[in-house]
Protein backbone atom coordinates (compact mmCIF):
# COMPACT_ATOMS: atom_id res chain seq x y z
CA UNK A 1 61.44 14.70 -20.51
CA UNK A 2 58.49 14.56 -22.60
CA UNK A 3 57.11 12.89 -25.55
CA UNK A 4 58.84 14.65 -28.29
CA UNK A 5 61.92 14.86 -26.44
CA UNK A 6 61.78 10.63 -25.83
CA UNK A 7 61.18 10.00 -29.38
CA UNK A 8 64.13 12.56 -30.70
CA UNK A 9 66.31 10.67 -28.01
CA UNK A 10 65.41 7.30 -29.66
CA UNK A 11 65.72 8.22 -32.91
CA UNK A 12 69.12 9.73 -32.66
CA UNK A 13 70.67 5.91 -32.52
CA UNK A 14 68.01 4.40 -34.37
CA UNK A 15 67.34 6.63 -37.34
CA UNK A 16 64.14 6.01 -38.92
CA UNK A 17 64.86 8.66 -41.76
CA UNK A 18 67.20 5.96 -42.98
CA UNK A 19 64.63 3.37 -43.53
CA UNK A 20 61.85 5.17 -45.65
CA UNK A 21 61.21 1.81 -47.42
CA UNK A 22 59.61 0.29 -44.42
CA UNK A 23 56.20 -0.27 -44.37
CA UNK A 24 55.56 0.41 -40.61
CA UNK A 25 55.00 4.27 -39.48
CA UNK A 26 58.10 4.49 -37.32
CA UNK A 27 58.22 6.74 -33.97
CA UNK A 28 55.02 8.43 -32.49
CA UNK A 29 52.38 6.38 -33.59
CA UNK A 30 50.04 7.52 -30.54
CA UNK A 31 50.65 10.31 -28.62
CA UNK A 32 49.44 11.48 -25.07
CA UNK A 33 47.39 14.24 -24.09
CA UNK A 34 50.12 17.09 -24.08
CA UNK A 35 53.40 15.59 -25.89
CA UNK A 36 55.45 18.85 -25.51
CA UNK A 37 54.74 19.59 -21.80
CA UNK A 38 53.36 16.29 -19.98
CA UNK A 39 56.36 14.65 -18.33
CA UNK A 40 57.73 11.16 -18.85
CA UNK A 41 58.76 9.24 -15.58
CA UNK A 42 58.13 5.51 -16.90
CA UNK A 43 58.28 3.52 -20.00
CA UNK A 44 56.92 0.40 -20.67
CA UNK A 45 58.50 -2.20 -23.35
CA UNK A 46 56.91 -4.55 -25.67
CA UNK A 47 57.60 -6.56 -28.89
CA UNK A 48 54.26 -6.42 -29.67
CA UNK A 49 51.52 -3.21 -29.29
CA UNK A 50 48.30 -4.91 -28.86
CA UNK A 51 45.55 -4.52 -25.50
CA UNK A 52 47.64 -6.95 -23.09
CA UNK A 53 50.96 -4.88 -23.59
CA UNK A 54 48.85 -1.70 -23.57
CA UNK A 55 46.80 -2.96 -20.44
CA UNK A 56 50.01 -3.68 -18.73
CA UNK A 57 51.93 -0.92 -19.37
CA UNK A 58 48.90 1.16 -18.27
CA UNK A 59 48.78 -0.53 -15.18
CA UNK A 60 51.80 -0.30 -14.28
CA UNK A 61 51.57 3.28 -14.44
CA UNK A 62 53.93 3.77 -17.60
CA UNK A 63 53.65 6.92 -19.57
CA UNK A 64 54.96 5.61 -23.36
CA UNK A 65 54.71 2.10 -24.14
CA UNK A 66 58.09 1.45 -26.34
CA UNK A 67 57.45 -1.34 -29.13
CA UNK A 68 59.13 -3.50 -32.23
CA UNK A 69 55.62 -4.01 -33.69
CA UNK A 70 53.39 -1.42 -34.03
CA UNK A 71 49.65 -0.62 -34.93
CA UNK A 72 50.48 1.21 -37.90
CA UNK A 73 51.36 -0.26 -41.19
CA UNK A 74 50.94 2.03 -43.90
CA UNK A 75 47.65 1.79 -44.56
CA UNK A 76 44.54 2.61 -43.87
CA UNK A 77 42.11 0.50 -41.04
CA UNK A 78 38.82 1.11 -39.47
CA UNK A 79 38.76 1.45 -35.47
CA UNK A 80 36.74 -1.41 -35.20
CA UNK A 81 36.84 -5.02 -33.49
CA UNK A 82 40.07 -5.99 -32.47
CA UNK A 83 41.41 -2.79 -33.62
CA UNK A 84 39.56 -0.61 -31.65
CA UNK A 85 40.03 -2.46 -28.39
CA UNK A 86 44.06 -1.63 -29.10
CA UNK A 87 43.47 1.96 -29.67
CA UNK A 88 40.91 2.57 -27.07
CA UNK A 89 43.44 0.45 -24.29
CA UNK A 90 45.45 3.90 -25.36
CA UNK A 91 43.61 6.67 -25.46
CA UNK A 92 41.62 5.72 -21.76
CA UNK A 93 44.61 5.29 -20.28
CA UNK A 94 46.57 8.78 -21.64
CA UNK A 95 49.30 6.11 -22.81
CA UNK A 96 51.67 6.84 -25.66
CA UNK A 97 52.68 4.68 -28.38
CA UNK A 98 56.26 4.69 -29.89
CA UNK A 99 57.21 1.56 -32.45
CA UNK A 100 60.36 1.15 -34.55
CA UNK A 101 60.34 -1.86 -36.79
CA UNK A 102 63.44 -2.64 -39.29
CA UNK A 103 65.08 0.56 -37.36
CA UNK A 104 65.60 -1.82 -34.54
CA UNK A 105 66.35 -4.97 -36.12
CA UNK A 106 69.40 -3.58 -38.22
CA UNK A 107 70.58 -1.16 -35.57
CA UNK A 108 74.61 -1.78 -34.68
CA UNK A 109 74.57 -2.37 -31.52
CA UNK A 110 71.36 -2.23 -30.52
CA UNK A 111 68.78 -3.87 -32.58
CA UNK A 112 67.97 -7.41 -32.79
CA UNK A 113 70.36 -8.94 -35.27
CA UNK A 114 73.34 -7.74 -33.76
CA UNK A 115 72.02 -7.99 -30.17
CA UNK A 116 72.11 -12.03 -31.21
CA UNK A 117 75.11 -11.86 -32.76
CA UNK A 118 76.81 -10.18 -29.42
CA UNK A 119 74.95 -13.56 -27.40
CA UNK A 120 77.38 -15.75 -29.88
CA UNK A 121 80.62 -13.72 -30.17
CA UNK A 122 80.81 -12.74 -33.61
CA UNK A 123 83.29 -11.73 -35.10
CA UNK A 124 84.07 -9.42 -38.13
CA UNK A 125 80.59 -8.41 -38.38
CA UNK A 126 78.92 -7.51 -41.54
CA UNK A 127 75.81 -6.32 -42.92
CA UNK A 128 73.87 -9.13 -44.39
CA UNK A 129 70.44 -9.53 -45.92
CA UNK A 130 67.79 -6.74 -47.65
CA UNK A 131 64.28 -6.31 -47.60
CA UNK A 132 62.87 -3.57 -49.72
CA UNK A 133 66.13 -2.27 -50.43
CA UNK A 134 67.29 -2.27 -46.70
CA UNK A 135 69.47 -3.78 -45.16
CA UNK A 136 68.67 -5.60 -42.05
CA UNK A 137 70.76 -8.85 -41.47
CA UNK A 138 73.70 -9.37 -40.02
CA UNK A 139 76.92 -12.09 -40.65
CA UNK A 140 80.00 -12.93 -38.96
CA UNK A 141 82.44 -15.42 -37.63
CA UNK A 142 82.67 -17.45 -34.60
CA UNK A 143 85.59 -17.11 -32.30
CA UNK A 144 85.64 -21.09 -32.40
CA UNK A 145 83.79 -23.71 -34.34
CA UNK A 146 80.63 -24.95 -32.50
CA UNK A 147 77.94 -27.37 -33.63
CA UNK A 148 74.36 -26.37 -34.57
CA UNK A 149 73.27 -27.55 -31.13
CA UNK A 150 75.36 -25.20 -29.23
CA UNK A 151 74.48 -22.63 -31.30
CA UNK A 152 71.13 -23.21 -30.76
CA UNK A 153 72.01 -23.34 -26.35
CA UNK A 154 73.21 -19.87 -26.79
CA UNK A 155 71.25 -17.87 -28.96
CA UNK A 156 67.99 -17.53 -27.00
CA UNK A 157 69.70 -17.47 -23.53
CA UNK A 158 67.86 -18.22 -20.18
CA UNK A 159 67.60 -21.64 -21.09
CA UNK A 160 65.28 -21.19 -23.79
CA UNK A 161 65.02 -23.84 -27.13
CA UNK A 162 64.46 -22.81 -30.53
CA UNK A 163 61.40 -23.68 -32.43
CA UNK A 164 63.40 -25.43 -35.04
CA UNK A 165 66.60 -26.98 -35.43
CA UNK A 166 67.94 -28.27 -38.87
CA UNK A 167 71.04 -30.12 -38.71
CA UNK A 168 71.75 -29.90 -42.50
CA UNK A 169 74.96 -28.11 -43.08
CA UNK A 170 78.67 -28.80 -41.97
CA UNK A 171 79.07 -30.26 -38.72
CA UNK A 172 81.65 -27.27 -37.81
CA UNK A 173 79.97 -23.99 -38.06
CA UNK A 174 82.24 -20.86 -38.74
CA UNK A 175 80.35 -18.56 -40.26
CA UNK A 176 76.80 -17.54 -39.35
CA UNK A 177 74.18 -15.06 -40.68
CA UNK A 178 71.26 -13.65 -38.55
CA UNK A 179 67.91 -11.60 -39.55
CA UNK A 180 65.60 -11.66 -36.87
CA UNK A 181 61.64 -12.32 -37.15
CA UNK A 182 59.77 -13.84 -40.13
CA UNK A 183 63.15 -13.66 -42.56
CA UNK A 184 62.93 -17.75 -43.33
CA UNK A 185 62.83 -17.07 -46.72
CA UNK A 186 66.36 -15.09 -46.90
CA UNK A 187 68.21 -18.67 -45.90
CA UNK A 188 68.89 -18.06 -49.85
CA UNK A 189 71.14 -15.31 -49.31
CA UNK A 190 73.00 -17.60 -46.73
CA UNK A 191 73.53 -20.17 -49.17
CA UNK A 192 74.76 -17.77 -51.38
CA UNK A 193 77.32 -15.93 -49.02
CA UNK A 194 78.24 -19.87 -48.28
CA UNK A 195 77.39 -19.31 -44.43
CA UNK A 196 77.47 -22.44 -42.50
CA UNK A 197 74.61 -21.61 -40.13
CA UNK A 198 71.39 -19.21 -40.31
CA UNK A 199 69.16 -17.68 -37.98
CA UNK A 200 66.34 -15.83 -37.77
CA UNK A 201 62.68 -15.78 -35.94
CA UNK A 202 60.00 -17.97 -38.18
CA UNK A 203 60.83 -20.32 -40.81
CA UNK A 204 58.21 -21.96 -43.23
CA UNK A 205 57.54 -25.16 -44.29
CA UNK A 206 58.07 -24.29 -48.14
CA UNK A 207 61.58 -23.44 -47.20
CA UNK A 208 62.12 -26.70 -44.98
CA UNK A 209 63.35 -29.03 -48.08
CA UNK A 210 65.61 -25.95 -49.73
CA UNK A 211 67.56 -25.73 -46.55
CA UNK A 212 68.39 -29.48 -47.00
CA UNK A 213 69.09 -29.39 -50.33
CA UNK A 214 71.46 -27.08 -50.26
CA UNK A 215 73.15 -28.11 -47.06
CA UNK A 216 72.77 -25.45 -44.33
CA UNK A 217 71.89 -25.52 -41.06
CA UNK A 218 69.24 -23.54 -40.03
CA UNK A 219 68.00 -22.57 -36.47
CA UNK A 220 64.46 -20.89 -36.02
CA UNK A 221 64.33 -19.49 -32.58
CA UNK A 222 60.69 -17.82 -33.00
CA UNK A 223 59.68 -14.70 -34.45
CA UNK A 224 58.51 -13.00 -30.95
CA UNK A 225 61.90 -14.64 -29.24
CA UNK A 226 64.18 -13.34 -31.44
CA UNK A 227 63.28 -9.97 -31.30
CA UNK A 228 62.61 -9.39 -28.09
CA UNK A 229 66.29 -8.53 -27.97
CA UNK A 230 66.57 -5.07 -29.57
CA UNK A 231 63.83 -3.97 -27.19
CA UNK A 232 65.59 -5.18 -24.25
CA UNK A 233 68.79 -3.24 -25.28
CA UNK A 234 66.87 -0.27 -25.91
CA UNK A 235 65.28 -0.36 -22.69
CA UNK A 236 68.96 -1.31 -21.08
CA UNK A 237 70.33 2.03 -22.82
CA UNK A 238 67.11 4.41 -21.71
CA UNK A 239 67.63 3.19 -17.51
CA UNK A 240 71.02 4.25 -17.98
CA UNK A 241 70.88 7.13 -19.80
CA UNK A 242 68.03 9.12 -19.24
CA UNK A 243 67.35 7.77 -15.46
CA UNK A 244 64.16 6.89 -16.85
CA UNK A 245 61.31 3.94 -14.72
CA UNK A 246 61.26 0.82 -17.17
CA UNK A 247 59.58 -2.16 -17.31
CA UNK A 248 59.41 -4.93 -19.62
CA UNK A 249 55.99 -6.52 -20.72
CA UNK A 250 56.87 -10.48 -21.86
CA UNK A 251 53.95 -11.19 -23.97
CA UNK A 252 54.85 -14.24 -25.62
CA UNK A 253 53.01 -15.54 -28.47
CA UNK A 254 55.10 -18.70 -28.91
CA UNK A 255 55.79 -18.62 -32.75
C-alpha cells in the first residue's frame, strides 16, 4: 500500500469532500519521498502533529504519522522557529503526514463524538451541534438515568477524571449531547435542545456562570482527552483491515 492508496482508504469513511468549510487542509498534508510507489508497512497515530509525535513515530520506524490536528490551517506560515522544527522532524526522517480534523470528530462510528457516545450507550443518536455550517456534535439518550458523576466515571475510561465537573442540571440525566475538543461555547445549543448533560473537550471560564444559570450539567473531559478517541478507532479499523503495523503516540498536553 502506499501513500495515495492510505489516504483514498481513509477518506472513503471519513470524507473530507463533505467538510469544505473546515479550516484545516484535510488528508496529505506532507508526503514522503515517492507517495505512489514507496510502500507503507507502519503507521503511527497522534492527536496532535508537532516534533514529539513526529520524533516518535520516526523512531519507531513508522512510515505515515496519522493525526486529528494538523500543521496546516489554511493559511499561510513561515518555516521558522517552532514551525520549522515540526516540518524538518518530517522531511529528515522521509515521514508522511496525514490529518483529518472535523472529518473525524463527526464521523458515525468512528470519530470522536460518537466514539464517546458508544463509551456511554447512547441511544437514538442524533446529529447535534454546527460549526461553520457543519455539523459535528452528537446527542442521544441513556439506556438508564445516571448522575453527572457517573457520567463523568465513564466517559474518559481507564480510570481517567475530567477536567471539570459542573453539577448544575437535573440530578437524573437522560439526555446528553457531545462535541469533542474546544466546543465549550456550544453548551447553548444544549440548553436549547433541553439536554440534561453536555460534553465536550475545553470549557471556558466566560461560559462557567451560563451553564449555571441555565441549569445544565456540564462535564469537560479535556480537549486532547476527548479526542484522542476517533484516532484510536481509526487506528483500531486500519490493524484490522489493511493488516497494517500501528502504534499509538500518547502525547498528552493535559488541557
Amino acid at each position: 500500500m502506499t501513500l495515495f492508496e492510505f489516504d483514498n482508504y481513509i477518506n472513503s469513511f471519513l470524507k473530507r469532500e463533505n467538510f469544505d468549510n473546515d479550516i484545516a487542509i484535510n488528508g496529505i498534508q506532507i508526503q514522503n519521498s515517492d507517495p505512489e510507489k514507496k510502500e507503507i508497512k507502519k503507521v503511527a497515530f497522534a492527536v496532535d502533529a508537532c516534533e514529539a509525535t513526529a520524533k516518535a513515530a520516526a523512531q519507531a520506524g513508522a512510515d505515515i504519522l496519522f493525526v486529528h490536528h494538523g500543521l496546516f490551517w489554511g493559511h499561510c506560515q513561515p518555516l521558522t522557529g517552532s514551525f520549522y522544527k515540526r516540518i524538518q522532524s518530517f522531511i529528515k526522517n522521509d515521514l508522511a503526514l496525514c490529518a483529518y480534523h472535523i472529518p473525524l470528530d463527526a464521523n458515525n462510528p468512528y470519530g470522536n463524538n460518537y466514539g464517546l457516545a458508544a463509551r456511554l450507550g447512547l441511544t437514538d443518536c442524533l446529529p447535534f451541534g454546527t460549526w461553520r455550517g457543519m455539523t459535528l456534535g452528537v446527542k442521544g439518550n441513556l439506556p438508564k438515568p445516571l448522575t453527572v458523576e457517573e457520567i463523568a466515571q465513564k466517559v474518559l475510561g481507564n480510570g481517567k477524571k475530567p477536567l471539570t465537573v459542573l453539577p448544575f442540571g437535573n440530578k437524573e440525566i437522560h439526555t446528553v449531547g457531545i462535541i469533542s475538543g474546544g466546543a465549550g461555547e456550544d453548551v447553548a445549543d444544549a440548553v436549547e435542545e433541553k439536554l440534561d448533560c453536555y460534553i465536550t473537550g475545553a470549557y471556558e471560564h466566560e461560559d462557567y456562570h451560563f451553564a449555571r444559570e441555565m441549569g445544565i450539567n456540564v462535564i469537560a473531559g479535556g480537549h486532547y482527552e476527548t479526542e484522542t478517541v476517533g484516532v484510536s478507532l481509526v487506528m483500531k479499523k486500519v490493524e484490522q483491515e489493511l493488516g497494517l503495523e500501528c502504534v499509538f503516540i500518547d502525547e498528552p498536553t493535559g488541557l
